[in-house]
PDB file of N, CA and C in Angstrom:
ATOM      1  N   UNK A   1       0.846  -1.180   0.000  1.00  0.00           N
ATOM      2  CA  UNK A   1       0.000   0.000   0.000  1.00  0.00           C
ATOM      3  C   UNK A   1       0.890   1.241   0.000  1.00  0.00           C
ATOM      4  N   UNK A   2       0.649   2.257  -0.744  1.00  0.00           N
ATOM      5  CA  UNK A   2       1.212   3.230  -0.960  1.00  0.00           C
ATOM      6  C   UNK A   2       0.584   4.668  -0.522  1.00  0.00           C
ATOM      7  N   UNK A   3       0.884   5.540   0.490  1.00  0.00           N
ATOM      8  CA  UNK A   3       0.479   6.445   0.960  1.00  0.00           C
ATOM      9  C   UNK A   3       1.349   7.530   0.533  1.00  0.00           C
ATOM     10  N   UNK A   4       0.533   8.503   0.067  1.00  0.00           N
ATOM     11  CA  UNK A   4       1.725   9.647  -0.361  1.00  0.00           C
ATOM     12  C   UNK A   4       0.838  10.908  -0.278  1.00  0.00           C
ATOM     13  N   UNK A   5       1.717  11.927  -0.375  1.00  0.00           N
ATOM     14  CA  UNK A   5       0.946  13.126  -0.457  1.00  0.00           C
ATOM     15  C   UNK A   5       2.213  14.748  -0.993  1.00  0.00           C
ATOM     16  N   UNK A   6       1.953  14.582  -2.242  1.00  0.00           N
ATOM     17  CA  UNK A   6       2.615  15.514  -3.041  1.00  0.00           C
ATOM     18  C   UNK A   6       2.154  17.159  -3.354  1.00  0.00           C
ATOM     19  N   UNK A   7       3.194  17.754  -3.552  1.00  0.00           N
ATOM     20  CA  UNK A   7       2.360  19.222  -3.687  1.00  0.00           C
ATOM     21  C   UNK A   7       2.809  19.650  -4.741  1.00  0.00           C
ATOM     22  N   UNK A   8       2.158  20.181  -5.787  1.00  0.00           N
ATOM     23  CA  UNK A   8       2.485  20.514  -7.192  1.00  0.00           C
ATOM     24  C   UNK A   8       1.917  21.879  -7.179  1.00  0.00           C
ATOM     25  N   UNK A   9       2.611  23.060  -8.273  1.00  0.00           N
ATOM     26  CA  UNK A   9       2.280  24.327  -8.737  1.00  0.00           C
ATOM     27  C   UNK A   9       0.931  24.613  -9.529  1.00  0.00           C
ATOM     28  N   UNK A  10       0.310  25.425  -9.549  1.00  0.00           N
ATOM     29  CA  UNK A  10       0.112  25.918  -9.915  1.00  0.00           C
ATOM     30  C   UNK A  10       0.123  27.213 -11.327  1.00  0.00           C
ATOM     31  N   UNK A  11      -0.269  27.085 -12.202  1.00  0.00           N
ATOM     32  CA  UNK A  11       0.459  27.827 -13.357  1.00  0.00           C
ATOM     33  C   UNK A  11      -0.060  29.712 -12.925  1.00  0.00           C
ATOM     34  N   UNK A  12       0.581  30.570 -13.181  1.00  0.00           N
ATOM     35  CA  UNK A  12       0.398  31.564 -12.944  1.00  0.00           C
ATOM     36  C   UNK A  12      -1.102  31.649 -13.620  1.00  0.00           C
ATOM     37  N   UNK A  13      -2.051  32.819 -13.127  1.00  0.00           N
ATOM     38  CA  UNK A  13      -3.137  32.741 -13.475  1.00  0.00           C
ATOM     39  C   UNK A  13      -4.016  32.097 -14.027  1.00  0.00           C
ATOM     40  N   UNK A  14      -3.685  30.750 -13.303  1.00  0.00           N
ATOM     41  CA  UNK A  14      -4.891  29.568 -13.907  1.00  0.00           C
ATOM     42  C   UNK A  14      -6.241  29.092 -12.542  1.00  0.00           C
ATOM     43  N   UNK A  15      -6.098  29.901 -11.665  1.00  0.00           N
ATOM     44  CA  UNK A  15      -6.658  29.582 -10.245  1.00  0.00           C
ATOM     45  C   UNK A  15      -8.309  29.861 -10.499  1.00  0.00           C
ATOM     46  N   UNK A  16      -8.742  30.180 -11.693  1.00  0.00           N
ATOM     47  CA  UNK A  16      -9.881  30.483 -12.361  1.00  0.00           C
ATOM     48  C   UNK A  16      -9.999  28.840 -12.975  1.00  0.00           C
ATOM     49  N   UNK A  17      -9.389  28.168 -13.536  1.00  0.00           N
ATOM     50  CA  UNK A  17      -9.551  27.062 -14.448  1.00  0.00           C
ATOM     51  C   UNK A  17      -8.981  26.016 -13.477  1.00  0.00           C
ATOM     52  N   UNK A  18      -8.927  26.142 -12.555  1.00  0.00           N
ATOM     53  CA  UNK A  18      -8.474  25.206 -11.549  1.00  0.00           C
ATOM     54  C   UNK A  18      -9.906  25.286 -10.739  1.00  0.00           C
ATOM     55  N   UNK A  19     -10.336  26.075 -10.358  1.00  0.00           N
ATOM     56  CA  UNK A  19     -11.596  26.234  -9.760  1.00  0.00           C
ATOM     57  C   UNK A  19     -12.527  25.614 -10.674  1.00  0.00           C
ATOM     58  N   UNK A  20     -12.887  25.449 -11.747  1.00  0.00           N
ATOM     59  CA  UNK A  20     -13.375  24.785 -13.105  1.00  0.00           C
ATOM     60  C   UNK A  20     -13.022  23.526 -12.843  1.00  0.00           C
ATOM     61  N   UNK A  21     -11.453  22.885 -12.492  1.00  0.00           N
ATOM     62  CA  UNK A  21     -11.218  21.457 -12.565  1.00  0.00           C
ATOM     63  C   UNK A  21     -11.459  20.768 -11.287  1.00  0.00           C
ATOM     64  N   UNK A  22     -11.606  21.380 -10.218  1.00  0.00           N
ATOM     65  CA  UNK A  22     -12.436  21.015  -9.371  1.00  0.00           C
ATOM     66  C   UNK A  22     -13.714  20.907  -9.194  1.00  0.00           C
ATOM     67  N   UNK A  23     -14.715  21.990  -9.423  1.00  0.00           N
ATOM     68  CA  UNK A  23     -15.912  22.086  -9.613  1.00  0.00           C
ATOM     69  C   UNK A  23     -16.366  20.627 -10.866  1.00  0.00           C
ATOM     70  N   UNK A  24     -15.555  20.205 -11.224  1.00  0.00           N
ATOM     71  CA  UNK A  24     -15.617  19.178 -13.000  1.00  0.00           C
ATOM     72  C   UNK A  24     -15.644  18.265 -12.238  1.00  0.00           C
ATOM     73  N   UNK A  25     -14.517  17.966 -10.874  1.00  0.00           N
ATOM     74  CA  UNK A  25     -14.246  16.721 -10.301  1.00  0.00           C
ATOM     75  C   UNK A  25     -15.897  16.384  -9.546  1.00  0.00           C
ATOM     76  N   UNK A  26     -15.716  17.186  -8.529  1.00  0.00           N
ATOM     77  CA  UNK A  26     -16.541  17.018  -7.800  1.00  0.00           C
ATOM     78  C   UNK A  26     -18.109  17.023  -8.240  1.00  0.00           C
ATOM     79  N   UNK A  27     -18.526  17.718  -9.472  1.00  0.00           N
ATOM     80  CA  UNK A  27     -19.788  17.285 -10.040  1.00  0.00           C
ATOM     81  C   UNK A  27     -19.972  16.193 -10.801  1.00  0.00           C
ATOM     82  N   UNK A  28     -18.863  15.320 -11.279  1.00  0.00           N
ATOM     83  CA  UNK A  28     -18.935  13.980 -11.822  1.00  0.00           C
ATOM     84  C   UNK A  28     -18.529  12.718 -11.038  1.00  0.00           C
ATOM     85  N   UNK A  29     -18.541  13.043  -9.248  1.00  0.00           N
ATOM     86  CA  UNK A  29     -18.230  12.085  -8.119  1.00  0.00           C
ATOM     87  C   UNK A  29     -18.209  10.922  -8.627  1.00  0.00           C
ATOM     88  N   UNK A  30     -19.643  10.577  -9.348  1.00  0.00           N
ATOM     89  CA  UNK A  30     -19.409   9.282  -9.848  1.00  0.00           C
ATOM     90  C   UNK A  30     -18.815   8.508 -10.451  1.00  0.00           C
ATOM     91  N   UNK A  31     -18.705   9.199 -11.697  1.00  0.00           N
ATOM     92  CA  UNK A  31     -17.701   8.856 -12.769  1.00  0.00           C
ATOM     93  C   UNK A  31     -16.135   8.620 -12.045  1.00  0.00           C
ATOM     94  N   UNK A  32     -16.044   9.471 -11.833  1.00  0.00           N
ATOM     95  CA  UNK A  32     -14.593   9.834 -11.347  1.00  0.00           C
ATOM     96  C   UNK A  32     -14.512   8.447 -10.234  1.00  0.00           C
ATOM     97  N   UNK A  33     -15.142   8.650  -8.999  1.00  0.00           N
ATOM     98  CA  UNK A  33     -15.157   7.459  -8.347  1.00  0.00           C
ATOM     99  C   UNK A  33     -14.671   5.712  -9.020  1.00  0.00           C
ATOM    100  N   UNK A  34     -15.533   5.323 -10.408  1.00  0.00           N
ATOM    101  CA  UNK A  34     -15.395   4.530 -11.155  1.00  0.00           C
ATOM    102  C   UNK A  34     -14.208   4.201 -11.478  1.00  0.00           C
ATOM    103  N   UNK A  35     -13.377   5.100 -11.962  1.00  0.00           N
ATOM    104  CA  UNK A  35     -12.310   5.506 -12.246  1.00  0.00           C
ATOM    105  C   UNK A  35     -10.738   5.033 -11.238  1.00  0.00           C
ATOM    106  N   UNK A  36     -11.438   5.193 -10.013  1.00  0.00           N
ATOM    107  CA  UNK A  36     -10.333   4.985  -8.616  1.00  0.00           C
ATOM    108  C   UNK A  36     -10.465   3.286  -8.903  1.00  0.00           C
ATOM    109  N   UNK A  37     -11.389   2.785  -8.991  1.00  0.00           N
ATOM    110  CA  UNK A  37     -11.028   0.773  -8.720  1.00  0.00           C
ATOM    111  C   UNK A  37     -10.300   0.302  -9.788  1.00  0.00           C
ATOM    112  N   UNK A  38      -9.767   1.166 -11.133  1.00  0.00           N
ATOM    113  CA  UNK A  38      -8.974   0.545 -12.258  1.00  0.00           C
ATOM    114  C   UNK A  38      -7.625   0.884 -11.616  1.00  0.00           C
ATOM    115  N   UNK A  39      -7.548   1.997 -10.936  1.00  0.00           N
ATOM    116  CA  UNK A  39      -6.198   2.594 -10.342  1.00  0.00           C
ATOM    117  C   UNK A  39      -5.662   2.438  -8.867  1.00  0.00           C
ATOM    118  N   UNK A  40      -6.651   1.058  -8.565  1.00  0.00           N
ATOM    119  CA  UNK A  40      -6.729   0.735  -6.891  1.00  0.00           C
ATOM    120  C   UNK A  40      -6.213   1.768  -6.073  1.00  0.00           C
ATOM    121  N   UNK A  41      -7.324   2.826  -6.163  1.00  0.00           N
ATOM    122  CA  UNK A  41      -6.827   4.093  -5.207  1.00  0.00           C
ATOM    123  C   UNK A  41      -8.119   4.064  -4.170  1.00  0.00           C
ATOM    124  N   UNK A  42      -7.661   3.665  -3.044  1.00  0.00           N
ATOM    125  CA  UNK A  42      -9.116   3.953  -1.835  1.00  0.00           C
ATOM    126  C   UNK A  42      -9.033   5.082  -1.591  1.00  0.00           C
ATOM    127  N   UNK A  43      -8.493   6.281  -1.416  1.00  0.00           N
ATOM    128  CA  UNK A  43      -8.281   7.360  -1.074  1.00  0.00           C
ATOM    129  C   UNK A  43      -7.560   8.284  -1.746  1.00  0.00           C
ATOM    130  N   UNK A  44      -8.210   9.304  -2.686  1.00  0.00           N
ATOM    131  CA  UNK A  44      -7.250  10.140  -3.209  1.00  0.00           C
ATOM    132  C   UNK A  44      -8.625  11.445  -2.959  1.00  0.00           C
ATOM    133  N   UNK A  45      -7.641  12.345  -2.463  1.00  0.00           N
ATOM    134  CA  UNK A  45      -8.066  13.780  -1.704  1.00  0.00           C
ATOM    135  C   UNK A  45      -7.401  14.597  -2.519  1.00  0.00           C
ATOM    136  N   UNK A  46      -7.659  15.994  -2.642  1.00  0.00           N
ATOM    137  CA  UNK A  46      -6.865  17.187  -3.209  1.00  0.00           C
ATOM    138  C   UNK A  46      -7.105  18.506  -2.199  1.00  0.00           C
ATOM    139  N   UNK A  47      -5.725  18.949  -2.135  1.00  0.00           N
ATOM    140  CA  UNK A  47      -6.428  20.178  -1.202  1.00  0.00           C
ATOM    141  C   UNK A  47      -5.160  21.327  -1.992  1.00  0.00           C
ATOM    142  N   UNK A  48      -5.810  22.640  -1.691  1.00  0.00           N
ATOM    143  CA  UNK A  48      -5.135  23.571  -1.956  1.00  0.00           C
ATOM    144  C   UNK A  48      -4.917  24.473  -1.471  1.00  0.00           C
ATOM    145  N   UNK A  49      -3.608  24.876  -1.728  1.00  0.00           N
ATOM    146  CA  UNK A  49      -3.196  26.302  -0.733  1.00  0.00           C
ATOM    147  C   UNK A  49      -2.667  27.422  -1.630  1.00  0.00           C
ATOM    148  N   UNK A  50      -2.627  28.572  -1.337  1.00  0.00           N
ATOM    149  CA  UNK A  50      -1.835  30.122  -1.718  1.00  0.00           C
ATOM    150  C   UNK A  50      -0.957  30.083  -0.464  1.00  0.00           C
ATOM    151  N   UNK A  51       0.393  30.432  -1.152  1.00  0.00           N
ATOM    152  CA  UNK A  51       1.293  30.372  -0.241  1.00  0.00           C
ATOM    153  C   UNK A  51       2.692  31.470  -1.078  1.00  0.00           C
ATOM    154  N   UNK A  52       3.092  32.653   0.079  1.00  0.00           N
ATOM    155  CA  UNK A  52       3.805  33.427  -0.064  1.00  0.00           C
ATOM    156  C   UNK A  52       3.438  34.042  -2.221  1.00  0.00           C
ATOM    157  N   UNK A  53       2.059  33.983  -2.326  1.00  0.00           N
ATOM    158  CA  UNK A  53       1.674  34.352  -3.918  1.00  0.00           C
ATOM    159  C   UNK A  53       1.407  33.299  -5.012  1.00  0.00           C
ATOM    160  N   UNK A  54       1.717  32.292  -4.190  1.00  0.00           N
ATOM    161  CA  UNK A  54       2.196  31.117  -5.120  1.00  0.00           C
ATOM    162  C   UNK A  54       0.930  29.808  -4.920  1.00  0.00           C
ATOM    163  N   UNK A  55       0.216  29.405  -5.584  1.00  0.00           N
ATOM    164  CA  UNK A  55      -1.106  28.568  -5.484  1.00  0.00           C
ATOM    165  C   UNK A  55      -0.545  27.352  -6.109  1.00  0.00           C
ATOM    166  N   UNK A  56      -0.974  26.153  -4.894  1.00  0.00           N
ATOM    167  CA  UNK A  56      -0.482  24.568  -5.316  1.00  0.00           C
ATOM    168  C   UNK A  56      -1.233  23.821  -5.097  1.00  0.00           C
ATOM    169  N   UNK A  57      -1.424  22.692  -5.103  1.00  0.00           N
ATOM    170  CA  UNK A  57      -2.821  21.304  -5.062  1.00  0.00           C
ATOM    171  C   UNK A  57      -1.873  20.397  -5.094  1.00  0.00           C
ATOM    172  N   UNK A  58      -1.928  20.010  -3.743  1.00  0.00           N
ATOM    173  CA  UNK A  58      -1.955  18.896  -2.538  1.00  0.00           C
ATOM    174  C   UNK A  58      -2.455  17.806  -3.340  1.00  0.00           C
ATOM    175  N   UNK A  59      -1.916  16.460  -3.609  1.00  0.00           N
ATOM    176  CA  UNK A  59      -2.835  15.306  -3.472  1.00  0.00           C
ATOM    177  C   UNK A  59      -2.260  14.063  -2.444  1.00  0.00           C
ATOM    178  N   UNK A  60      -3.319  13.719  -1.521  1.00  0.00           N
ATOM    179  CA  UNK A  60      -3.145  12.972  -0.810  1.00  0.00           C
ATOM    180  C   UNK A  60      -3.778  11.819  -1.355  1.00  0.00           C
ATOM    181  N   UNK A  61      -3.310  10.538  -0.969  1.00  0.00           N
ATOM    182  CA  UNK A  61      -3.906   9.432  -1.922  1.00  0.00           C
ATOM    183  C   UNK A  61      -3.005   7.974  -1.253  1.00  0.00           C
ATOM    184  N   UNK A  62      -4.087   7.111  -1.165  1.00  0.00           N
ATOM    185  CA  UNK A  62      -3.591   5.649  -0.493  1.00  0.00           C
ATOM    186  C   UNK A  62      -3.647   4.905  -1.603  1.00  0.00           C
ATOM    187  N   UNK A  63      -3.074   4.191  -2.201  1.00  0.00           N
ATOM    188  CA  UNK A  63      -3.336   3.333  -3.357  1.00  0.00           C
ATOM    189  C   UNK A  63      -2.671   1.799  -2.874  1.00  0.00           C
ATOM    190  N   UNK A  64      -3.342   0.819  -3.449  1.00  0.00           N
ATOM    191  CA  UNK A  64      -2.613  -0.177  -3.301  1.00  0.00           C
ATOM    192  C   UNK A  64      -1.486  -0.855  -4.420  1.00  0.00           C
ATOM    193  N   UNK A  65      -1.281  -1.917  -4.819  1.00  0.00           N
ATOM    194  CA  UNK A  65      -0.520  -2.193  -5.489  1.00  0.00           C
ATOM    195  C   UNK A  65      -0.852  -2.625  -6.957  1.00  0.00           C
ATOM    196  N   UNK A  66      -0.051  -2.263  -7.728  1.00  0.00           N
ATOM    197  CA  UNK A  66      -0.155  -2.357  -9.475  1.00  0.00           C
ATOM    198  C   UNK A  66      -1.468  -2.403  -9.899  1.00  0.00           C
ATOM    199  N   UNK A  67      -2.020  -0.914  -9.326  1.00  0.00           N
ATOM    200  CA  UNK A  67      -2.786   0.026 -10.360  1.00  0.00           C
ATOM    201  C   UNK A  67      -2.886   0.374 -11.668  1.00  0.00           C
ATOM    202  N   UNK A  68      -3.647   0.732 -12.290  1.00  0.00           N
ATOM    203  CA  UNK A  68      -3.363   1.919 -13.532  1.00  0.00           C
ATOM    204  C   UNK A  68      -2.643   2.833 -13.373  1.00  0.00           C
ATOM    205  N   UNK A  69      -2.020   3.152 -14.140  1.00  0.00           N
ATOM    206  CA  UNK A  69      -1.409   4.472 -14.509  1.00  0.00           C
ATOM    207  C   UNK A  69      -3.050   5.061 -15.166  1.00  0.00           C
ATOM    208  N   UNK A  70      -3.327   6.739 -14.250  1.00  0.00           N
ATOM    209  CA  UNK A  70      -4.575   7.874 -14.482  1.00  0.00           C
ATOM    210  C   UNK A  70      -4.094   7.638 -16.498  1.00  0.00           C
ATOM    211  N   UNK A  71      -2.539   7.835 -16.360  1.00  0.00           N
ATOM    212  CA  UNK A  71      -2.427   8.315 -18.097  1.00  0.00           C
ATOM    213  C   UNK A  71      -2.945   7.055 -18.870  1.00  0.00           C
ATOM    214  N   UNK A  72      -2.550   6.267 -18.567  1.00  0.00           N
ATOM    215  CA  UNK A  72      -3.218   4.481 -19.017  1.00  0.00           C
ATOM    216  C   UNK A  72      -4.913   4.235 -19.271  1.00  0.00           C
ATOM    217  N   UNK A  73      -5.954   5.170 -18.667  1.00  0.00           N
ATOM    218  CA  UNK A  73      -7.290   4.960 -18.646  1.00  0.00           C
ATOM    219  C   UNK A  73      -7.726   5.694 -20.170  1.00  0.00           C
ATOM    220  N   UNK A  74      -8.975   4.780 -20.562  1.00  0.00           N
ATOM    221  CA  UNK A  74      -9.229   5.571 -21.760  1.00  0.00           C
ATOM    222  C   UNK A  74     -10.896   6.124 -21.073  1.00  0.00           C
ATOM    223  N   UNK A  75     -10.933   6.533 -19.911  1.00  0.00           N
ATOM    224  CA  UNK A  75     -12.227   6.803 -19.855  1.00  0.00           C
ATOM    225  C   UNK A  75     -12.305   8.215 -19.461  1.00  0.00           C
ATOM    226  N   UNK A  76     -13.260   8.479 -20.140  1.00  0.00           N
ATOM    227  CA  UNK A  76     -13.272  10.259 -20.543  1.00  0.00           C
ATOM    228  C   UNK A  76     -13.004  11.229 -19.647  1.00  0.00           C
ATOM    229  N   UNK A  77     -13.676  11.052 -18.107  1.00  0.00           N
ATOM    230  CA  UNK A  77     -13.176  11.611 -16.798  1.00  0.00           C
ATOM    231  C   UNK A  77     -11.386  11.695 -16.761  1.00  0.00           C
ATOM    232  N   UNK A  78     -11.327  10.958 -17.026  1.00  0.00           N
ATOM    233  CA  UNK A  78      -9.842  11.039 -16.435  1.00  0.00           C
ATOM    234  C   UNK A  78      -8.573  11.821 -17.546  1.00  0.00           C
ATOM    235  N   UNK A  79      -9.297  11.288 -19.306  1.00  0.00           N
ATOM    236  CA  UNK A  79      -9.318  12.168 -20.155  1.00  0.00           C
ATOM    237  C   UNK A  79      -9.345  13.966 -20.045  1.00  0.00           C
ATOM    238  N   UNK A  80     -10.618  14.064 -19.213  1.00  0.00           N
ATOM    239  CA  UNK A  80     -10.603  15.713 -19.218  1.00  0.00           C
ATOM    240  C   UNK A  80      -9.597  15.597 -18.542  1.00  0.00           C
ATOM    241  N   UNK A  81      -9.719  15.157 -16.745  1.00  0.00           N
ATOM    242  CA  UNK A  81      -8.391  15.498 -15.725  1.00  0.00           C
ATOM    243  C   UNK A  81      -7.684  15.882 -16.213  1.00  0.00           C
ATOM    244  N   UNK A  82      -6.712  15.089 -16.831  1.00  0.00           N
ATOM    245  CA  UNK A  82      -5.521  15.089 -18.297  1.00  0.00           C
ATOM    246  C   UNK A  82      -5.591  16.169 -18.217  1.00  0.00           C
ATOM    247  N   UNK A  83      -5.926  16.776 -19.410  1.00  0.00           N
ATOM    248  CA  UNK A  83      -6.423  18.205 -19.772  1.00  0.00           C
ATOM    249  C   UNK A  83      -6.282  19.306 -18.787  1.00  0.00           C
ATOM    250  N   UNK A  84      -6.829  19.275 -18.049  1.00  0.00           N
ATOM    251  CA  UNK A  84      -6.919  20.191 -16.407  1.00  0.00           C
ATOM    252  C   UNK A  84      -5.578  20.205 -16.152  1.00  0.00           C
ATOM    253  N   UNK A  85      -5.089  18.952 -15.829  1.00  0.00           N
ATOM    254  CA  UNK A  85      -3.630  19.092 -15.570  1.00  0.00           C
ATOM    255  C   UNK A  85      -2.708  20.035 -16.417  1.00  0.00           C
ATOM    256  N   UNK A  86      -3.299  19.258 -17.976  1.00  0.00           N
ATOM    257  CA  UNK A  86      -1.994  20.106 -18.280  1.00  0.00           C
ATOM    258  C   UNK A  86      -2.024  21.653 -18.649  1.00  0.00           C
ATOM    259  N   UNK A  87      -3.418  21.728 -18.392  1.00  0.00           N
ATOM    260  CA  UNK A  87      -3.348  23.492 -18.302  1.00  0.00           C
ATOM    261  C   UNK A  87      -3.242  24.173 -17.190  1.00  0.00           C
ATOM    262  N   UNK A  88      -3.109  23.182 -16.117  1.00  0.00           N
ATOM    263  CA  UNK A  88      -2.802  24.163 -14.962  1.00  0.00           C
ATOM    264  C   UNK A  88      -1.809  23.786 -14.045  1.00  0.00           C
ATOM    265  N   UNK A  89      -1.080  23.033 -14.251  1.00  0.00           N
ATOM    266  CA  UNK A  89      -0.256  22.429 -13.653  1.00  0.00           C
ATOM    267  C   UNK A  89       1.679  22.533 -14.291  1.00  0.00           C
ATOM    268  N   UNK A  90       1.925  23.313 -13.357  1.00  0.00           N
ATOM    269  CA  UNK A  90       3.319  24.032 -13.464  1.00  0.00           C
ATOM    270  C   UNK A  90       4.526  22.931 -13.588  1.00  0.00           C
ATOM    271  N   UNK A  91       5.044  22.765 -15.052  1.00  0.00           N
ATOM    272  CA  UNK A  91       5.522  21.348 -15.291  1.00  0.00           C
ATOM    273  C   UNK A  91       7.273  21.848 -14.808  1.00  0.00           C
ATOM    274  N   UNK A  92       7.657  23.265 -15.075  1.00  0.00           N
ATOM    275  CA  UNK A  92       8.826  23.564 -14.589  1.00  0.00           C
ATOM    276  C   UNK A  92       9.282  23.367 -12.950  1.00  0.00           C
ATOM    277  N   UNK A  93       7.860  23.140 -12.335  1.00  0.00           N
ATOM    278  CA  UNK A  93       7.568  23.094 -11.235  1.00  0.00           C
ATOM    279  C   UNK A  93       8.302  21.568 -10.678  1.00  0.00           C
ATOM    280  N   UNK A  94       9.284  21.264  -9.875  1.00  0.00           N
ATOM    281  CA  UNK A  94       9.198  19.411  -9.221  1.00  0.00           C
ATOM    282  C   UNK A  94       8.217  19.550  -8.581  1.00  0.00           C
ATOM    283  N   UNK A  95       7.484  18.488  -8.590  1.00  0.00           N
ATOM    284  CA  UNK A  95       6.681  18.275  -7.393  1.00  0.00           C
ATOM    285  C   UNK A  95       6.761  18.067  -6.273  1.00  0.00           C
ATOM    286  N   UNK A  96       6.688  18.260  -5.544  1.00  0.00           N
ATOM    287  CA  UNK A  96       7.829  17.672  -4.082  1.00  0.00           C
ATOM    288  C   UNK A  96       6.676  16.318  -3.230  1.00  0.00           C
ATOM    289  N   UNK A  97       7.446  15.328  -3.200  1.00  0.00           N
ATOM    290  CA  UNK A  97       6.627  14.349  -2.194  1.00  0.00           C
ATOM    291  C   UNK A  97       6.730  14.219  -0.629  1.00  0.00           C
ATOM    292  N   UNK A  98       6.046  15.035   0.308  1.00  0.00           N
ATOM    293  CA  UNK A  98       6.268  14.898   1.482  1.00  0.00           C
ATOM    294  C   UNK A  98       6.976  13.617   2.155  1.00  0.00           C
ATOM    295  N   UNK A  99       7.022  13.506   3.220  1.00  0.00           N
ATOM    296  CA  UNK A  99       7.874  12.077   3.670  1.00  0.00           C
ATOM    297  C   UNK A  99       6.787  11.831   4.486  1.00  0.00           C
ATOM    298  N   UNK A 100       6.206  10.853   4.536  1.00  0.00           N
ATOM    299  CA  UNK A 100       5.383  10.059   5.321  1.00  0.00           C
ATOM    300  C   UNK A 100       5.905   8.841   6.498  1.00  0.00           C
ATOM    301  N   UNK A 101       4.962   9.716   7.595  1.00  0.00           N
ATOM    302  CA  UNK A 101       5.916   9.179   8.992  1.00  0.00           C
ATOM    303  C   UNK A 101       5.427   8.523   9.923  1.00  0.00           C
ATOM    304  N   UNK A 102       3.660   8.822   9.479  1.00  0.00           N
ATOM    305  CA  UNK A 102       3.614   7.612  10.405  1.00  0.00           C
ATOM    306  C   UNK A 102       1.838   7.256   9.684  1.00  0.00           C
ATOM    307  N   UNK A 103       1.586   6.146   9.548  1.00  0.00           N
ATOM    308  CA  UNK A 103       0.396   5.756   9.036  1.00  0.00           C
ATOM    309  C   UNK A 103      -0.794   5.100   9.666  1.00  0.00           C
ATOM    310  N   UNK A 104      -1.951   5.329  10.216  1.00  0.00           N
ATOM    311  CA  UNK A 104      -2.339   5.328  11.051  1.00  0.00           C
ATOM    312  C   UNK A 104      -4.191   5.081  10.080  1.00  0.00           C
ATOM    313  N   UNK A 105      -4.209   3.500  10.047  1.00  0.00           N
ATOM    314  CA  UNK A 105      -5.294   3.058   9.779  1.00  0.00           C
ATOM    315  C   UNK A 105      -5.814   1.453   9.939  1.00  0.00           C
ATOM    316  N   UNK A 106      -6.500   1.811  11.028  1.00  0.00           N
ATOM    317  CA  UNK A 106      -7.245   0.576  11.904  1.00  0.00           C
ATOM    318  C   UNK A 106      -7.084  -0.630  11.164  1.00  0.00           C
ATOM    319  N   UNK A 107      -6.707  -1.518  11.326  1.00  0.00           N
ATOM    320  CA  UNK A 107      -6.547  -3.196  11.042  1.00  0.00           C
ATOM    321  C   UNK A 107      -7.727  -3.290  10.360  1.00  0.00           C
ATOM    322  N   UNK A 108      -9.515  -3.212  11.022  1.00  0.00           N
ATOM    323  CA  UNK A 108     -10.264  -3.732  10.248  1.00  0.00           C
ATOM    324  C   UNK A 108     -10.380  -2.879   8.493  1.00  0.00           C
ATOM    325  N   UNK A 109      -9.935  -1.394   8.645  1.00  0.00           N
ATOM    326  CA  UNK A 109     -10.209  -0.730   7.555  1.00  0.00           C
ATOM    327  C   UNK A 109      -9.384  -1.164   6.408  1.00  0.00           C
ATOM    328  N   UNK A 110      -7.952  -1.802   6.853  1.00  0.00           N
ATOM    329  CA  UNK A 110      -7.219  -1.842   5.784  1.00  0.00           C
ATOM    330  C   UNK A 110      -7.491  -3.540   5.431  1.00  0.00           C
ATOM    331  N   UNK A 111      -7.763  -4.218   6.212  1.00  0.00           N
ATOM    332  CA  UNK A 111      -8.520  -5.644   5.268  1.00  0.00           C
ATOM    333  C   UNK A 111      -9.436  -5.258   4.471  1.00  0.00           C
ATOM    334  N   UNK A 112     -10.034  -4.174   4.651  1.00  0.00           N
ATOM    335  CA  UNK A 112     -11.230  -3.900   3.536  1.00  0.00           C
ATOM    336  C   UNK A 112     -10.405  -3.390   2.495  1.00  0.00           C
ATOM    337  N   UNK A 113      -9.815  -2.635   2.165  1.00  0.00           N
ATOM    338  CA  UNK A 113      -8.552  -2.030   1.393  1.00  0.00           C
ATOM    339  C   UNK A 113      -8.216  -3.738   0.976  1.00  0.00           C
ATOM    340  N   UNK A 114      -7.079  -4.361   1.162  1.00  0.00           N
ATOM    341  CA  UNK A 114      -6.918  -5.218   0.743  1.00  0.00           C
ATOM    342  C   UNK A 114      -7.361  -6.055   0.227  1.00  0.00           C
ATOM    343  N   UNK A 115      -9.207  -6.458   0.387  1.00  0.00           N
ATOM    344  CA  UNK A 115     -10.003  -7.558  -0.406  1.00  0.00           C
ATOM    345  C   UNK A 115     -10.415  -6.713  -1.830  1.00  0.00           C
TER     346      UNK A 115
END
């Protein structure tokens, strides 16, 4: 199981079309949801911050083992994502992956994860 949580840029004045690729996510829950059991992801979150001028999106995300690759899906949700990404997402940018230190999820939750 893989727990991570990365923080990526923001493209200068895209916080308008980022608000769009969220509002996209979250009104197609379903779809998108569908989408997480090809990529055995139980948990993938996004959060965002403005920081010292600078706007980034957080993704936190538990996945288990040999998933999809998001770029690997041919299903249209994840298609737009694509898209979203690459218009708003600062590629000069590394992403930086936090270090994860301590993981903290109840025995019965993660047998469910695992079946």
């Amino acid at each position: 199981m893989n727990v991570e949580l990365t923080r990526f840029k923001v493209k200068n004045g895209k916080s308008k079309k980022v608000d769009e690729w969220l509002n996209f996510l979250n009104d197609h829950m379903k779809d998108v949801l569908i989408t997480l059991e090809g990529e055995k992801m139980y948990v993938e979150t996004i959060f965002r911050e403005v920081l010292d001028g600078n706007e980034y999106l957080y993704w936190f995300s538990i996945q288990g083992e040999g998933g999809q690759e998001v770029e690997e899906s041919q299903h249209w949700i994840d298609k737009k994502h694509l898209e979203y990404w690459n218009e708003c997402i600062d590629p000069n940018y590394s992403p930086v992956d936090l270090s994860t230190e301590v993981v903290m999820i109840p025995e019965n939750i993660r047998k469910v994860m695992h079946s």
